[in-house]
Protein backbone atom coordinates (compact mmCIF):
# COMPACT_ATOMS: atom_id res chain seq x y z
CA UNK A 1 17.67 11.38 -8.32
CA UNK A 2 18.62 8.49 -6.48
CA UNK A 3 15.55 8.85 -4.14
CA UNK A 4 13.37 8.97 -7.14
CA UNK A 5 14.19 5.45 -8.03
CA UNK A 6 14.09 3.88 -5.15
CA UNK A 7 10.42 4.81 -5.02
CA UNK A 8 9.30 3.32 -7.85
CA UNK A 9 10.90 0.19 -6.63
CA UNK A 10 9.13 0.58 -3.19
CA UNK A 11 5.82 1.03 -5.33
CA UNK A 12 6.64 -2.42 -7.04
CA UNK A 13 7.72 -3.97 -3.69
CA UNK A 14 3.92 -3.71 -2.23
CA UNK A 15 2.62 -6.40 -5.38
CA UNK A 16 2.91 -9.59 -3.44
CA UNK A 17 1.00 -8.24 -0.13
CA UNK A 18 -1.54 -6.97 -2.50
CA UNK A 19 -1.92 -9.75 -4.34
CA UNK A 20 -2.40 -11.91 -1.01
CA UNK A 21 -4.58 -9.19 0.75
CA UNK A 22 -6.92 -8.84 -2.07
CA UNK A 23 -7.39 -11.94 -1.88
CA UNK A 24 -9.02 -12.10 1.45
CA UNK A 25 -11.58 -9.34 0.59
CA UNK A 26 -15.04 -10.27 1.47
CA UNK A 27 -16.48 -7.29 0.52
CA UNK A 28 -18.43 -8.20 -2.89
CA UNK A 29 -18.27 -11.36 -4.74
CA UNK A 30 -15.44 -12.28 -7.03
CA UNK A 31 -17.15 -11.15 -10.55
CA UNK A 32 -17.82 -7.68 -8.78
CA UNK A 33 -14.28 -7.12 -8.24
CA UNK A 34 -12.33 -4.56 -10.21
CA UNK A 35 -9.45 -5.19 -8.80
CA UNK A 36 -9.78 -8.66 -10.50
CA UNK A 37 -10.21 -6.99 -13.25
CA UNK A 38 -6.66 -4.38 -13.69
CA UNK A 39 -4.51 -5.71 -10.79
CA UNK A 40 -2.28 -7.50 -13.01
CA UNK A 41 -1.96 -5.43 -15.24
CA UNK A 42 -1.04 -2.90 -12.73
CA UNK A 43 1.47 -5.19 -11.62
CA UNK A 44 3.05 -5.94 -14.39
CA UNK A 45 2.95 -2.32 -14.93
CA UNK A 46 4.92 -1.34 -11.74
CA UNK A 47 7.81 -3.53 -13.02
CA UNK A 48 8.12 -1.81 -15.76
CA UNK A 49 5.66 -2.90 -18.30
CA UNK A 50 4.37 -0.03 -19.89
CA UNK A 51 1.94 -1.72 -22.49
CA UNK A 52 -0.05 -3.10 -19.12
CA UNK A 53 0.65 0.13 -17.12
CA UNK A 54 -1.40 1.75 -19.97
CA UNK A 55 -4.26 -1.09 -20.35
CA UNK A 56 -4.66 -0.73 -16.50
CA UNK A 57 -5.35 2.60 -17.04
CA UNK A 58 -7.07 2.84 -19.74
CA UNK A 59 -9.42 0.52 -17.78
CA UNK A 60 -9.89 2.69 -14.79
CA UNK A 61 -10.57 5.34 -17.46
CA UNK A 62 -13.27 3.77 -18.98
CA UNK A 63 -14.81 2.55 -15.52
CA UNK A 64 -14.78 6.54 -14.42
CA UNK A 65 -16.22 7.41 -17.84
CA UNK A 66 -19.19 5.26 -16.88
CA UNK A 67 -19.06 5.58 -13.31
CA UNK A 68 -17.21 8.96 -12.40
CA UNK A 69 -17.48 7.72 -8.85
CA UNK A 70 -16.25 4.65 -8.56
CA UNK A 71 -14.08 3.94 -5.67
CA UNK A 72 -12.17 1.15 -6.90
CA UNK A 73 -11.47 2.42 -10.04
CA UNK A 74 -10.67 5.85 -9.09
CA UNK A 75 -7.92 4.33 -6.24
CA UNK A 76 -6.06 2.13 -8.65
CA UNK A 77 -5.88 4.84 -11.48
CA UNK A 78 -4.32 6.77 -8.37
CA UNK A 79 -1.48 4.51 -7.75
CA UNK A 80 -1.31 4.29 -11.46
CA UNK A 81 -0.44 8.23 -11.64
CA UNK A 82 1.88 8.18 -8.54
CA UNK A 83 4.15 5.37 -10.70
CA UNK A 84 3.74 8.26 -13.65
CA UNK A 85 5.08 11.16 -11.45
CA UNK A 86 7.78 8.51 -10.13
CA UNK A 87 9.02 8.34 -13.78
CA UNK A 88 9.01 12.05 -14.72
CA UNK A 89 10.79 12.35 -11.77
CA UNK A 90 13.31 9.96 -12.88
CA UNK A 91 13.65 11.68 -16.17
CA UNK A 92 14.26 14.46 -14.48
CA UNK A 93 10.87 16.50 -15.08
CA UNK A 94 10.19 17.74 -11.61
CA UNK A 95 7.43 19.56 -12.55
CA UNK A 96 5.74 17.33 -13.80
CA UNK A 97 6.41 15.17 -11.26
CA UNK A 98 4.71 17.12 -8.29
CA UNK A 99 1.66 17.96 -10.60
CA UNK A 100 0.81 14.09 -11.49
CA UNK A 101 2.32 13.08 -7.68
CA UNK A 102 -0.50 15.65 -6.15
CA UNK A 103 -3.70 14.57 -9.00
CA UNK A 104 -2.64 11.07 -7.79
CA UNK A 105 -2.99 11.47 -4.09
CA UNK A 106 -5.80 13.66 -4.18
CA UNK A 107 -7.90 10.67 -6.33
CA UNK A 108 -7.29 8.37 -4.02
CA UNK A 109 -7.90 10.53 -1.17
CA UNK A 110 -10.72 10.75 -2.92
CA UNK A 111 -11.97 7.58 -3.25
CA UNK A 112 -11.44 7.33 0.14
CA UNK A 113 -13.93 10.08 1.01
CA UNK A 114 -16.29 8.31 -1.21
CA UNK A 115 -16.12 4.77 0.50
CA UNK A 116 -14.36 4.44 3.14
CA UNK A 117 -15.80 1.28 4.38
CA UNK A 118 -14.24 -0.34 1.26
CA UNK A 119 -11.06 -2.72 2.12
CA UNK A 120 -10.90 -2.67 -1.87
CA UNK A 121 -9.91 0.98 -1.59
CA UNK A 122 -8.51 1.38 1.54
CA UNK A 123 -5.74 -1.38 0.68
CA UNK A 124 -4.54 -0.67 -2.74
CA UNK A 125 -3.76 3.12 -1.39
CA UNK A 126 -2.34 2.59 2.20
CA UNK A 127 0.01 0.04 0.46
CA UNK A 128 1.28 2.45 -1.94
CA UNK A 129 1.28 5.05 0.58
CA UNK A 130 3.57 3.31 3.31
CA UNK A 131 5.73 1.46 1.04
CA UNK A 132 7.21 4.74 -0.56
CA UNK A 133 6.96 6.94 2.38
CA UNK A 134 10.46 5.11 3.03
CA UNK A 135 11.88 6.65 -0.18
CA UNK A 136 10.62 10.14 -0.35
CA UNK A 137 11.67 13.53 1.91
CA UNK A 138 10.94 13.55 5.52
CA UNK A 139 8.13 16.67 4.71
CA UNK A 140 6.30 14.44 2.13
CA UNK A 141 6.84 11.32 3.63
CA UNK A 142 4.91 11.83 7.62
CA UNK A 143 1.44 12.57 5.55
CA UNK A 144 1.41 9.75 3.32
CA UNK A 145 2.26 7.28 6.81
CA UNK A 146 -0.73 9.18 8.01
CA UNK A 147 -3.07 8.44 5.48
CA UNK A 148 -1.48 4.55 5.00
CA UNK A 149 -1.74 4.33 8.73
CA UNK A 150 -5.72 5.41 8.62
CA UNK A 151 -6.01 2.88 6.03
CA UNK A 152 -4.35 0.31 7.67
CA UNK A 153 -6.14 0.88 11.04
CA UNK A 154 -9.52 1.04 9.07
CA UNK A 155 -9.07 -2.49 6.83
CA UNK A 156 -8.27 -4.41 10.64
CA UNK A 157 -11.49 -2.72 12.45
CA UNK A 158 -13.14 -3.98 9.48
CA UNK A 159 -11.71 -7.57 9.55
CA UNK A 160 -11.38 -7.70 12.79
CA UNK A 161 -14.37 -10.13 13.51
CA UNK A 162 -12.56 -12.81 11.16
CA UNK A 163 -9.35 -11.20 11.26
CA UNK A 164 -8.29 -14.45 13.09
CA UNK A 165 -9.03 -16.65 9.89
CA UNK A 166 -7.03 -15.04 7.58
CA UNK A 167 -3.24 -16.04 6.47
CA UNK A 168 0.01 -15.66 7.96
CA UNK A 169 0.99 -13.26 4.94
CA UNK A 170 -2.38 -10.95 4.79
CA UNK A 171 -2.12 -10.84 9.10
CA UNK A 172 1.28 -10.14 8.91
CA UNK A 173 1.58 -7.22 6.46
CA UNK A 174 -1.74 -5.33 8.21
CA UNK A 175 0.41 -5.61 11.29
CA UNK A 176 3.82 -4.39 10.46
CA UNK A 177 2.66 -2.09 8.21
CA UNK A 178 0.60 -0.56 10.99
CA UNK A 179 3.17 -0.84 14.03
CA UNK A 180 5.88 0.42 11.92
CA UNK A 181 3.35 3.23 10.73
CA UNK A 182 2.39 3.72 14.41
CA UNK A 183 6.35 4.10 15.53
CA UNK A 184 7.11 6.08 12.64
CA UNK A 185 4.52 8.77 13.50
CA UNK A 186 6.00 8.78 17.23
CA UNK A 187 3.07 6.92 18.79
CA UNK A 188 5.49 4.03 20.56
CA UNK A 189 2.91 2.70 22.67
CA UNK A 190 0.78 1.63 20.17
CA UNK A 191 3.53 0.30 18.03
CA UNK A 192 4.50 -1.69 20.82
CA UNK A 193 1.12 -3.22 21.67
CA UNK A 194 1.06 -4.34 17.76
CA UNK A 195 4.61 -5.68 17.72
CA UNK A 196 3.58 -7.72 20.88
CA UNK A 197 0.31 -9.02 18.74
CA UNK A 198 2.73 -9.99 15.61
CA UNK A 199 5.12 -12.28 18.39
CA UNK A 200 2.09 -13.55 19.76
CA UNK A 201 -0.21 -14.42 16.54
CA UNK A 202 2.61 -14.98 14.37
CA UNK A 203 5.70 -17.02 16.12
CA UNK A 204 8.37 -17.95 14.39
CA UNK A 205 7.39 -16.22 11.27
CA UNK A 206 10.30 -13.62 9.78
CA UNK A 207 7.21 -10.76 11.45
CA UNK A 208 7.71 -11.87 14.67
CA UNK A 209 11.82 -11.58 14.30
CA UNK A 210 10.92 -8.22 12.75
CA UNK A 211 8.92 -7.61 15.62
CA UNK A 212 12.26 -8.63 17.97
CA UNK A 213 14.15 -6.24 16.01
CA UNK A 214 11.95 -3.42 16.77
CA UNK A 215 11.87 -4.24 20.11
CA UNK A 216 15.76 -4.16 20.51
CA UNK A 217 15.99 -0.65 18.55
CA UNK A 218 12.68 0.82 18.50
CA UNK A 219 12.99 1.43 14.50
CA UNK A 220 12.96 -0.71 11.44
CA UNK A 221 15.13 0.03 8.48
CA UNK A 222 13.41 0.45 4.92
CA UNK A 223 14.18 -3.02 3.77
CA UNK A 224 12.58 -4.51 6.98
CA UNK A 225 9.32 -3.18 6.19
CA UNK A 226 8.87 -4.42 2.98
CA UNK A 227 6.84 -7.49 1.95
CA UNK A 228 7.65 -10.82 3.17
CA UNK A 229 7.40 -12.79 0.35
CA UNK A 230 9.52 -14.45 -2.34
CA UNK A 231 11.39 -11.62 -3.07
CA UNK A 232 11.84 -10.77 0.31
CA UNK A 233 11.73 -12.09 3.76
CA UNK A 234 14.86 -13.00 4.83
């Protein structure tokens, strides 16, 4: 049961990076957004409010209605359901856990499939995706770091023109949360080479003594991966 838990607070620890990653999207202009639109709700909705858990929802729900293939909407009403299957697990409904975890993963694999070109999909899932990998069995957890990796890897070869440009916080998170992927999934060499870019790019930043710790150990603990941001960092 414990594990349970502590997903739903790994969910809620990915907020800050996605509220400073989203930020840097350049993929549409601001009033074409969605995430504009539901991301605080969702938010709030992560840490526990359920009135804005269910307007973000009920948002992506009306989007879909309209639209039954739109990306944006269909990825956020994803990580909406995972946080669902994280509290009937918690109640201690496993069955309906697993059958809202799996309709969860399988919308925002398929939004995925529908644009994967789309940093505005591509984020909101491999953030969810790596984050509670950390706090869920060994079986479930190496195909959700592959997916968050692909997503990961994806957003930088799309950025990587202006990657440069954007801030400490956005570069930082795309890089840890793709070396640590990388290590995690037993490729060291190219968890290295990242880990090297985050002490280059990013000296004297709490990622490059993340980065140090890696080097020293070759593995990060859970509560080094999260974000670095006000409620973490140290």
């Amino acid at each position: 049961m414990r594990r349970r838990r502590i997903t739903l607070a790994a969910i809620a620890a990915t907020l800050a990076f996605l509220i400073g990653f989203l930020s840097t999207i350049r993929s549409a202009p601001a009033q074409q957004r969605f995430d504009l639109k539901v991301r605080n709700d969702f938010f709030s909705g992560f840490a526990g409010d359920t009135d804005a858990m269910a307007r973000g929802m009920k948002a992506c729900e009306e989007a879909l209605a309209e639209n039954p293939k739109f990306a944006e909407a269909m990825v956020w009403h994803g990580s909406g359901l995972l946080y669902q299957a994280g509290m009937a697990f918690q109640s201690g409904d496993q069955q309906k856990g697993i059958e809202i975890w799996t309709r969860g993963l399988k919308e925002m694999q398929a939004a995925v499939d529908l644009e994967p070109d789309n940093v505005g999909v591509r984020i909101p899932r491999g953030a969810v995706l790596l984050a509670t990998s950390h706090f869920v069995p060994p079986q479930m957890a190496k195909p959700l770091v592959t997916d968050g990796v692909s997503d990961y890897q994806k957003t930088f070869d799309l950025q990587k023109s202006y990657f440069a440009t954007l801030g400490t916080h956005p570069r930082g998170e795309l890089l840890m949360g793709l070396a640590d992927g990388y290590s995690r999934l037993g490729d060291q060499a190219k968890a290295q080479e990242i880990f090297e870019q985050v002490k280059q790019d990013l000296p004297g930043t709490a990622y490059a003594k993340r980065a140090d710790l890696w080097m020293e150990t070759k593995s990060l603990p859970a509560d080094q991966t999260q974000c670095v941001g006000c409620h973490s960092g140290k």
